[in-house]
PDB file of N, CA and C in Angstrom:
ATOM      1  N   UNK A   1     -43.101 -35.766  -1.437  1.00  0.00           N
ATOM      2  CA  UNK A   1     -42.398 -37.012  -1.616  1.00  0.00           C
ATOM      3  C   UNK A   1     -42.641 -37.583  -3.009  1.00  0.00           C
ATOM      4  N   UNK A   2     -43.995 -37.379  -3.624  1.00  0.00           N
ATOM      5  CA  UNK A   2     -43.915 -38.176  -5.106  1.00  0.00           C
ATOM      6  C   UNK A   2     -43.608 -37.125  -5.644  1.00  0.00           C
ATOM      7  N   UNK A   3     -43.169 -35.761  -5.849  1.00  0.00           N
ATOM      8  CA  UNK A   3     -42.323 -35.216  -6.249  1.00  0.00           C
ATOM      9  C   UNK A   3     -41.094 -35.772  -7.055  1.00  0.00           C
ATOM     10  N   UNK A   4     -40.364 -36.181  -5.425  1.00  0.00           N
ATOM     11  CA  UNK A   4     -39.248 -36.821  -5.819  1.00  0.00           C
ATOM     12  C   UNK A   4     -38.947 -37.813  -6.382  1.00  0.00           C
ATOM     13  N   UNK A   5     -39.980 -38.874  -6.387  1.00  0.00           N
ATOM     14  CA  UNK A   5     -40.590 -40.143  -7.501  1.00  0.00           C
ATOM     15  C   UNK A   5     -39.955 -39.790  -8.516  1.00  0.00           C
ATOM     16  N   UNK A   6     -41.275 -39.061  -9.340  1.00  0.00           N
ATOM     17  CA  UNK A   6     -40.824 -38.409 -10.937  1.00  0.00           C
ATOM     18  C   UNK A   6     -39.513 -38.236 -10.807  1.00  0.00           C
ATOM     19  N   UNK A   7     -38.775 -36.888 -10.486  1.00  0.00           N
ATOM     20  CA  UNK A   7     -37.776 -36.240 -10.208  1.00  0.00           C
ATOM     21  C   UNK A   7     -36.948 -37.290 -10.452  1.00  0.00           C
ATOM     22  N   UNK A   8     -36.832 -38.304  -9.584  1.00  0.00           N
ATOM     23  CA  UNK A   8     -35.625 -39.448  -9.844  1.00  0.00           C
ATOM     24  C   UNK A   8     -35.848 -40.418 -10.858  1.00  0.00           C
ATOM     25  N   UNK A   9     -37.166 -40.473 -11.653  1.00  0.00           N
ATOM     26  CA  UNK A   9     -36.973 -41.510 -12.867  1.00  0.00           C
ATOM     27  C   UNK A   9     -38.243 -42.328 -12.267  1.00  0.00           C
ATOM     28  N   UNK A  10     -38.723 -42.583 -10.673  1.00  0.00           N
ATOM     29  CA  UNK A  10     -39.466 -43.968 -10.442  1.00  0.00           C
ATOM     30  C   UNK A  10     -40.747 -43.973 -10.650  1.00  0.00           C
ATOM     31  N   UNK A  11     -41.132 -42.402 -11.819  1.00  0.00           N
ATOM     32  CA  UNK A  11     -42.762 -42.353 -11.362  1.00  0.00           C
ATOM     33  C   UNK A  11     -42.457 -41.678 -13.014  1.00  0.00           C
ATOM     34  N   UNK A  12     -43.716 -41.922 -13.791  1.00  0.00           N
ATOM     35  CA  UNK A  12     -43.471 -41.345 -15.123  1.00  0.00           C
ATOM     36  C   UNK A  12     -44.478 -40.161 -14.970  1.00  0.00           C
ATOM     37  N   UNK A  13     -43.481 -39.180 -14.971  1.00  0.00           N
ATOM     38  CA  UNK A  13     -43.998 -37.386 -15.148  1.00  0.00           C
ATOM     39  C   UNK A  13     -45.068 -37.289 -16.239  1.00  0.00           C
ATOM     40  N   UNK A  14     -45.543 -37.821 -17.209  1.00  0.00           N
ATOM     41  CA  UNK A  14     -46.724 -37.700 -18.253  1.00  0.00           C
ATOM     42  C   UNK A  14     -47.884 -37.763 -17.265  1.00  0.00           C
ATOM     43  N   UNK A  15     -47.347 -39.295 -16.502  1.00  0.00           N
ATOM     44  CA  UNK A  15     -49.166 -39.900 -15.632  1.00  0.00           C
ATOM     45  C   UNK A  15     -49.152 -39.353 -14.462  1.00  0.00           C
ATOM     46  N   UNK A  16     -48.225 -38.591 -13.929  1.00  0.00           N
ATOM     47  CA  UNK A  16     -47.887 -37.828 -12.380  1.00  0.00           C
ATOM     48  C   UNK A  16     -48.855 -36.808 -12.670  1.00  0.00           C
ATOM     49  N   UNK A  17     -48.255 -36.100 -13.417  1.00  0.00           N
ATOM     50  CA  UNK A  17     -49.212 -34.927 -14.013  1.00  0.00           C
ATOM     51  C   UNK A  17     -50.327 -34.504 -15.157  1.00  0.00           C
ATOM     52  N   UNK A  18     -51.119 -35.551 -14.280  1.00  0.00           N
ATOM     53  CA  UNK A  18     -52.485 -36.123 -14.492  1.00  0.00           C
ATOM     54  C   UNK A  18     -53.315 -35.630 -13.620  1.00  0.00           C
ATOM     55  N   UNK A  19     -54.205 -34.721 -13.694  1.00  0.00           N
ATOM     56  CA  UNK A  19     -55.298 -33.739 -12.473  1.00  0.00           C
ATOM     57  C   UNK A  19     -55.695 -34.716 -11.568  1.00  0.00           C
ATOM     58  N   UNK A  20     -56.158 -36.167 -12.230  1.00  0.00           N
ATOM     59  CA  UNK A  20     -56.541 -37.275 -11.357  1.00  0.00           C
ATOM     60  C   UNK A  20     -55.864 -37.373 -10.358  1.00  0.00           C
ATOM     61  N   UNK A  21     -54.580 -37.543 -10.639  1.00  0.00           N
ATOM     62  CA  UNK A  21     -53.390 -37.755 -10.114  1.00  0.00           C
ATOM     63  C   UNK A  21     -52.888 -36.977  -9.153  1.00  0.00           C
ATOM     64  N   UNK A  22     -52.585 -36.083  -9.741  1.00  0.00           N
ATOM     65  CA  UNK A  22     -51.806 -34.929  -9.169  1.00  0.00           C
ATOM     66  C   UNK A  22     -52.430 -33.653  -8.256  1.00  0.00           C
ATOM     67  N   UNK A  23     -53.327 -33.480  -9.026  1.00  0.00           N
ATOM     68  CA  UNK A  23     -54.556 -32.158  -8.573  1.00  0.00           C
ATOM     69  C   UNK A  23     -54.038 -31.848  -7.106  1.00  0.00           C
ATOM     70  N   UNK A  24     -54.434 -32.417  -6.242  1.00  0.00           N
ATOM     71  CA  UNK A  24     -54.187 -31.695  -4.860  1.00  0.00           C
ATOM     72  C   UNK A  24     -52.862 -31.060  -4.602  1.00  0.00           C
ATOM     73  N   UNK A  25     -51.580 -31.440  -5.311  1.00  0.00           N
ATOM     74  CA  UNK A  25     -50.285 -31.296  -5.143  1.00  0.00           C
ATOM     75  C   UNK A  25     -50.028 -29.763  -5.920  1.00  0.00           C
ATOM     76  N   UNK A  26     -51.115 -29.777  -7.028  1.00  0.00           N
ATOM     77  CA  UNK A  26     -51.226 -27.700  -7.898  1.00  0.00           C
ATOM     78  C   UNK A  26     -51.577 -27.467  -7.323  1.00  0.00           C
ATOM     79  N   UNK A  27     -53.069 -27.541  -6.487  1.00  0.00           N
ATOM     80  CA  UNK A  27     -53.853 -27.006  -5.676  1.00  0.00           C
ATOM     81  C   UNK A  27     -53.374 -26.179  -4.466  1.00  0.00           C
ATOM     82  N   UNK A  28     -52.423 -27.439  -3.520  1.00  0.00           N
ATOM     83  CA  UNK A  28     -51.715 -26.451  -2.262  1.00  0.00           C
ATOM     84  C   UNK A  28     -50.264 -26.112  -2.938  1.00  0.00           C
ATOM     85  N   UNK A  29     -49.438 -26.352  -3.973  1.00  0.00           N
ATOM     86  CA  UNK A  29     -48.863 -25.436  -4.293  1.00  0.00           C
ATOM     87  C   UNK A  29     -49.553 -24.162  -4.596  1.00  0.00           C
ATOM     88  N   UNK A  30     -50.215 -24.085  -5.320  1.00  0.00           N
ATOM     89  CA  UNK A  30     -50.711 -22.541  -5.907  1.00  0.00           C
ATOM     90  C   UNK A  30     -51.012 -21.531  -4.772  1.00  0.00           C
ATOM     91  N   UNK A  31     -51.359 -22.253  -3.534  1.00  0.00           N
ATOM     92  CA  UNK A  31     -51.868 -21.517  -2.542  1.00  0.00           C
ATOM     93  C   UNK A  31     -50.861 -21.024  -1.364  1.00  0.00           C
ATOM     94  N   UNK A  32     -49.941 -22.031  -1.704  1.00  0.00           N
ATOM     95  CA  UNK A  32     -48.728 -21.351  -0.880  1.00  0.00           C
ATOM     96  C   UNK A  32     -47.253 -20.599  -1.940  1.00  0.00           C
ATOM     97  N   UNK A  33     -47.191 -20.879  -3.404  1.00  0.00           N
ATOM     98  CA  UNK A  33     -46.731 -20.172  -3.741  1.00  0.00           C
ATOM     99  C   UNK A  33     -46.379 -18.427  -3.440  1.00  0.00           C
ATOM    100  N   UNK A  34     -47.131 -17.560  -3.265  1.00  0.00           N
ATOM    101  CA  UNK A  34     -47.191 -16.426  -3.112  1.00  0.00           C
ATOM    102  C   UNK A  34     -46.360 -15.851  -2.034  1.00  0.00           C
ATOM    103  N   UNK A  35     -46.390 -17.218  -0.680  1.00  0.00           N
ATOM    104  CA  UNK A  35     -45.729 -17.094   0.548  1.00  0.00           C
ATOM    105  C   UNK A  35     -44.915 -17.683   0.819  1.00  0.00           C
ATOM    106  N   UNK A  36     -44.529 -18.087  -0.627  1.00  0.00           N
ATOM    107  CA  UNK A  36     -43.413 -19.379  -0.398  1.00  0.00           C
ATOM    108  C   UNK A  36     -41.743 -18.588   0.144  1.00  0.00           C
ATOM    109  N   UNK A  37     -41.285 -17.445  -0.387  1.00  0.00           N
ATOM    110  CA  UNK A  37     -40.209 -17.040  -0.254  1.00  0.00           C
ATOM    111  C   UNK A  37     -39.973 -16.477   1.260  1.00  0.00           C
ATOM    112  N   UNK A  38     -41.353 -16.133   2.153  1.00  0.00           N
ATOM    113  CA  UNK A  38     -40.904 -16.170   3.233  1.00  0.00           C
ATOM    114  C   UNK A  38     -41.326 -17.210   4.456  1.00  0.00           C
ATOM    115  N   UNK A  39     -42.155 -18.029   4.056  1.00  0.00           N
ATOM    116  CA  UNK A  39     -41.973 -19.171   4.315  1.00  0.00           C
ATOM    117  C   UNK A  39     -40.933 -20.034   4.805  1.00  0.00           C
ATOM    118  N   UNK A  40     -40.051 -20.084   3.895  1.00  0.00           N
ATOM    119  CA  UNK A  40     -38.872 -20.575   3.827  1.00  0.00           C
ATOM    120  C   UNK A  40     -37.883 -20.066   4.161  1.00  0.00           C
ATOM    121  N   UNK A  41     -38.044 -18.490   4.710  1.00  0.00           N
ATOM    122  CA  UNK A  41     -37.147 -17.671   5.186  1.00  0.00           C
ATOM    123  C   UNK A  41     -37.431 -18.174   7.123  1.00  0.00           C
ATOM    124  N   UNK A  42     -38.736 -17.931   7.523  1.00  0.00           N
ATOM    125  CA  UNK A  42     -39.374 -18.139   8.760  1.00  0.00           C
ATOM    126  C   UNK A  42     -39.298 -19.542   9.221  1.00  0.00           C
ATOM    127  N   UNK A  43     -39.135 -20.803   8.674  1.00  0.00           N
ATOM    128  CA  UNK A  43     -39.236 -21.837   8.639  1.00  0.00           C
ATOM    129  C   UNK A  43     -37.720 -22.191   8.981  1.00  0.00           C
ATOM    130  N   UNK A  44     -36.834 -21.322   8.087  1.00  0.00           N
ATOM    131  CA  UNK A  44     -35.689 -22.228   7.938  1.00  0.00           C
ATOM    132  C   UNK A  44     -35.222 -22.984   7.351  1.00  0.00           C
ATOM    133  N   UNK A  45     -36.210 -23.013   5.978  1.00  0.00           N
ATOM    134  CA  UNK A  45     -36.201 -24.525   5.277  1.00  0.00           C
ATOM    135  C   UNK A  45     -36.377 -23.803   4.117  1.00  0.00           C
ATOM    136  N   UNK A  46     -34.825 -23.809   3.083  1.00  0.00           N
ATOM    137  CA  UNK A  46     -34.946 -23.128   1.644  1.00  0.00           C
ATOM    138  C   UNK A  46     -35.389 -23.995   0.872  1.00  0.00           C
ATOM    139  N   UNK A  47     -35.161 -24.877   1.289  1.00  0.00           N
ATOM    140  CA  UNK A  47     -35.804 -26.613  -0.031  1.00  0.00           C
ATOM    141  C   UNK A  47     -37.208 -26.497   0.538  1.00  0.00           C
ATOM    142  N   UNK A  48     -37.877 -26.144   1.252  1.00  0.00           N
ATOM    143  CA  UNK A  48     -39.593 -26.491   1.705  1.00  0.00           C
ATOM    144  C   UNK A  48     -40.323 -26.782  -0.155  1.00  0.00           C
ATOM    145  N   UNK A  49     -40.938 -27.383  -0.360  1.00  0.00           N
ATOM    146  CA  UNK A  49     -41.817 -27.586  -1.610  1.00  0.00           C
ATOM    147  C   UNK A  49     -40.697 -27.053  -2.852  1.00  0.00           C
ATOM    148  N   UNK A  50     -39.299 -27.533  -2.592  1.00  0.00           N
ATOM    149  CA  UNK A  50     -38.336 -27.116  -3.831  1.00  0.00           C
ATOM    150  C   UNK A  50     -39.174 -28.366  -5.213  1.00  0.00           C
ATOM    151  N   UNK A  51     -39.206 -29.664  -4.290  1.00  0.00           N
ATOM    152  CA  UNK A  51     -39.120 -30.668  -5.683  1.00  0.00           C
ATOM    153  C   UNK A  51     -40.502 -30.733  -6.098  1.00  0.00           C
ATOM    154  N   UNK A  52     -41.275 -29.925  -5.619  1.00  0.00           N
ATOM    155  CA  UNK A  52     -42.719 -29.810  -6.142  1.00  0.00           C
ATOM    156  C   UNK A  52     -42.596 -28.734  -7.083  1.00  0.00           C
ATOM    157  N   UNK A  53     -41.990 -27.474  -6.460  1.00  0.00           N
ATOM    158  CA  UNK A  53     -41.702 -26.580  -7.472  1.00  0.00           C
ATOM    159  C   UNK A  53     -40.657 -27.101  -8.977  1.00  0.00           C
ATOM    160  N   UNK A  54     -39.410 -27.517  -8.899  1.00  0.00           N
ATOM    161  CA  UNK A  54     -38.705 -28.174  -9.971  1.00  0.00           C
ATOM    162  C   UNK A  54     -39.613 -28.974 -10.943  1.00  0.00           C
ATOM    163  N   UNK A  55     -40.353 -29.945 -10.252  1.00  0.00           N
ATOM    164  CA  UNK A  55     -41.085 -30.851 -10.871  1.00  0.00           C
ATOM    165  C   UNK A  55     -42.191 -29.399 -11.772  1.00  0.00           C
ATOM    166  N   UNK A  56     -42.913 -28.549 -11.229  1.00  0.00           N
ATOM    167  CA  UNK A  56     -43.817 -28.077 -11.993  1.00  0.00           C
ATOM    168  C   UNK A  56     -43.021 -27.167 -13.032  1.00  0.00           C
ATOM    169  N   UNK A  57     -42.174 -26.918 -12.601  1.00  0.00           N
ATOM    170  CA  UNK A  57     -41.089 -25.787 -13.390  1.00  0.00           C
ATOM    171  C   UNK A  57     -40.468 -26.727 -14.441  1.00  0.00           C
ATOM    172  N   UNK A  58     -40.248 -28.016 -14.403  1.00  0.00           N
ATOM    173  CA  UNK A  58     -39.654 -29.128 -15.184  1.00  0.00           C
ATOM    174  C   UNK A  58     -40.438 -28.832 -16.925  1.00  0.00           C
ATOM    175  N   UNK A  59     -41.628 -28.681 -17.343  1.00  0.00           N
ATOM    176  CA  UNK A  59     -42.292 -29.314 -18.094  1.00  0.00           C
ATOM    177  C   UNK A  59     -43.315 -27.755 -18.359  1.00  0.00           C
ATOM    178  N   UNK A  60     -43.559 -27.604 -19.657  1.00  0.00           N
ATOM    179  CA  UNK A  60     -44.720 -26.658 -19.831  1.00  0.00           C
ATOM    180  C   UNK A  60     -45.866 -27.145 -19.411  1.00  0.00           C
ATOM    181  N   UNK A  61     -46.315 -28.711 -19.472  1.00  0.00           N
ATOM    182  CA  UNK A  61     -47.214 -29.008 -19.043  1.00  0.00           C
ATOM    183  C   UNK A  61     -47.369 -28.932 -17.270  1.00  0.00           C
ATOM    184  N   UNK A  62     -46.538 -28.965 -16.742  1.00  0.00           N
ATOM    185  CA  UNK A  62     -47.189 -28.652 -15.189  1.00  0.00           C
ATOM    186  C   UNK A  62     -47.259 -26.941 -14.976  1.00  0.00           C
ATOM    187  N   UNK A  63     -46.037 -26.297 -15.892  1.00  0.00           N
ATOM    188  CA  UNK A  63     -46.459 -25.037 -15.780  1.00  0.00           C
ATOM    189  C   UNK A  63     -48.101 -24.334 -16.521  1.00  0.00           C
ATOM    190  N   UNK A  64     -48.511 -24.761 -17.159  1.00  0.00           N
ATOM    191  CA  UNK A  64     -49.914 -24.876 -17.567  1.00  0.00           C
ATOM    192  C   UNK A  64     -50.646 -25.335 -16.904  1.00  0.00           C
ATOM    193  N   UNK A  65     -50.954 -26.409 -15.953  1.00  0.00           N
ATOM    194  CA  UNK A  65     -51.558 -26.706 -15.591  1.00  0.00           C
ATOM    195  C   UNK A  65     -51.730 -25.841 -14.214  1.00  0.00           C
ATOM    196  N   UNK A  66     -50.374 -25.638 -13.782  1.00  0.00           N
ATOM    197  CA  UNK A  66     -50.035 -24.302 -12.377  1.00  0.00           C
ATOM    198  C   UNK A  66     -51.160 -23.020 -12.536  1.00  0.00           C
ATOM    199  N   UNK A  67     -51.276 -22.419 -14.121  1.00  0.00           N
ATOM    200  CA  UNK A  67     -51.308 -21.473 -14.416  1.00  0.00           C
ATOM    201  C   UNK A  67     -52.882 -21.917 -14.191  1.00  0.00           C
ATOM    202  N   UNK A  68     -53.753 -22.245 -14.790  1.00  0.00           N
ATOM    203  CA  UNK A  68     -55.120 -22.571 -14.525  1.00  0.00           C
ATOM    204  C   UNK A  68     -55.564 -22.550 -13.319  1.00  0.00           C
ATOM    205  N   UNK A  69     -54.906 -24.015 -12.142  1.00  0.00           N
ATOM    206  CA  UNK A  69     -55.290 -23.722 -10.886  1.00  0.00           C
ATOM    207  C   UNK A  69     -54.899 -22.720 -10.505  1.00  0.00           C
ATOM    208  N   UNK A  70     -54.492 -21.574 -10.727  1.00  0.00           N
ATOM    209  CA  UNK A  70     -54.191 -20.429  -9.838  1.00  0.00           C
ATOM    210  C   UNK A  70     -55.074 -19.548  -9.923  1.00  0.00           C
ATOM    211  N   UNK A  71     -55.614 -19.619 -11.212  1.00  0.00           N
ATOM    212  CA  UNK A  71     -56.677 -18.796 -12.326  1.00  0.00           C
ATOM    213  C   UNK A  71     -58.006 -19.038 -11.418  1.00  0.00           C
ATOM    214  N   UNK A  72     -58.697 -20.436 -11.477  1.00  0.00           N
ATOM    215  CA  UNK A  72     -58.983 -20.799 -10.649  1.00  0.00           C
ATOM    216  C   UNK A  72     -59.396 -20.309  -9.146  1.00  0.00           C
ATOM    217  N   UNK A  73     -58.436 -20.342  -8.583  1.00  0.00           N
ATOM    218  CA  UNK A  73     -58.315 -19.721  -7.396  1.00  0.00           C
ATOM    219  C   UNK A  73     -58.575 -18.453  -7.355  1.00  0.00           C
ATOM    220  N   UNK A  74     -58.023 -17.957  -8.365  1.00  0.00           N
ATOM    221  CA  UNK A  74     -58.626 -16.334  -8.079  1.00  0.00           C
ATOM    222  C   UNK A  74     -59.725 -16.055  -8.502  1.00  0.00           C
ATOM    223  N   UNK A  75     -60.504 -16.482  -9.598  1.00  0.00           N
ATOM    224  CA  UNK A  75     -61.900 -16.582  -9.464  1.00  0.00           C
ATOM    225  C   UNK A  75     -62.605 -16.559  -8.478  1.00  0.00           C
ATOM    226  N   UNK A  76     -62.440 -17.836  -7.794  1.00  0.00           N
ATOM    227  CA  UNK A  76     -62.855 -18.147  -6.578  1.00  0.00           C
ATOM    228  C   UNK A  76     -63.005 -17.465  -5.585  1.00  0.00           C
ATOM    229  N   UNK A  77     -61.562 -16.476  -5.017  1.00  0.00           N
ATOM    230  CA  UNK A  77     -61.828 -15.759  -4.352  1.00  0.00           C
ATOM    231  C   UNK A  77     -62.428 -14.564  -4.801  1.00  0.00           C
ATOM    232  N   UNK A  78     -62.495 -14.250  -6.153  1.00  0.00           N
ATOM    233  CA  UNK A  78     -63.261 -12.999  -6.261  1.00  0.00           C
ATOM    234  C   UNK A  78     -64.774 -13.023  -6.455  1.00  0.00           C
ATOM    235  N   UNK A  79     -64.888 -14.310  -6.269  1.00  0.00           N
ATOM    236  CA  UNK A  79     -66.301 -14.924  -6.419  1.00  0.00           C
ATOM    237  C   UNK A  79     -67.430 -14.574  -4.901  1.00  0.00           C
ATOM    238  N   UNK A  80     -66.242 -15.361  -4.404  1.00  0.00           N
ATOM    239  CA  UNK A  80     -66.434 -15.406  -2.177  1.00  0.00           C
ATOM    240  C   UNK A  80     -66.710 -13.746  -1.959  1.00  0.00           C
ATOM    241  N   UNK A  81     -65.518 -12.770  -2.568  1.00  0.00           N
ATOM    242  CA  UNK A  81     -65.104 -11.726  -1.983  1.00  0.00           C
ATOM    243  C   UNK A  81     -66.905 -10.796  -2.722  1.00  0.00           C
ATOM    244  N   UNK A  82     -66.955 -11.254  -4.149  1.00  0.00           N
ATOM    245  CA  UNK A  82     -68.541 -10.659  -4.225  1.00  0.00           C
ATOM    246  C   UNK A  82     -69.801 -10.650  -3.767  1.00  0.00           C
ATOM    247  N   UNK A  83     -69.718 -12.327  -3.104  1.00  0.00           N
ATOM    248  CA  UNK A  83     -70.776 -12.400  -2.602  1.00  0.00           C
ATOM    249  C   UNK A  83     -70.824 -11.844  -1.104  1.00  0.00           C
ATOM    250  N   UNK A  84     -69.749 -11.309  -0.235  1.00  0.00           N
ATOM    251  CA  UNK A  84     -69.725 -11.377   0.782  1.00  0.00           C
ATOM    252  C   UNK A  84     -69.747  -9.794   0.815  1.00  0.00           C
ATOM    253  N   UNK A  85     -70.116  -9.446  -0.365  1.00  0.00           N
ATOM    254  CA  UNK A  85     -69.897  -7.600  -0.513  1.00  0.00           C
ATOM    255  C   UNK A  85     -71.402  -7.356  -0.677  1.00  0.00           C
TER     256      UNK A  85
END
């Protein structure tokens, strides 16, 4: 939903996409990205996380910032996946 904020003008995209701000909204995007295309096939729902995606796709800066938390994440799991080896 604050997606669609920005998106329509009522939220200024500089301070949206602000980690303070925003962080949790890269976070479970990044994590459902990967499964997003059938997701949305199984669901039924081709718009599911469209204006989250537009919004990050909007701006190099959310695509940068995408690119880190994902980075991130895979650390992480290769972090979990070492110690558990």
């Amino acid at each position: 939903m604050a997606a669609s904020l920005v998106l329509h003008g009522a939220l200024n995209e500089d301070l949206f996409l602000e980690g303070s701000f925003s962080g949790e909204m890269f976070f479970i995007f990044a994590k459902v990205r990967p499964f997003l295309k059938e997701l949305r096939e199984k669901m039924q729902a081709p718009k599911l996380f469209g204006n989250v995606e537009k919004l990050i796709n909007n701006s190099q800066k959310g695509r940068d910032i995408l690119k880190t938390v994902e980075e991130r994440i895979a650390a992480r799991r290769k972090a979990m996946a070492e110690a558990a080896a």
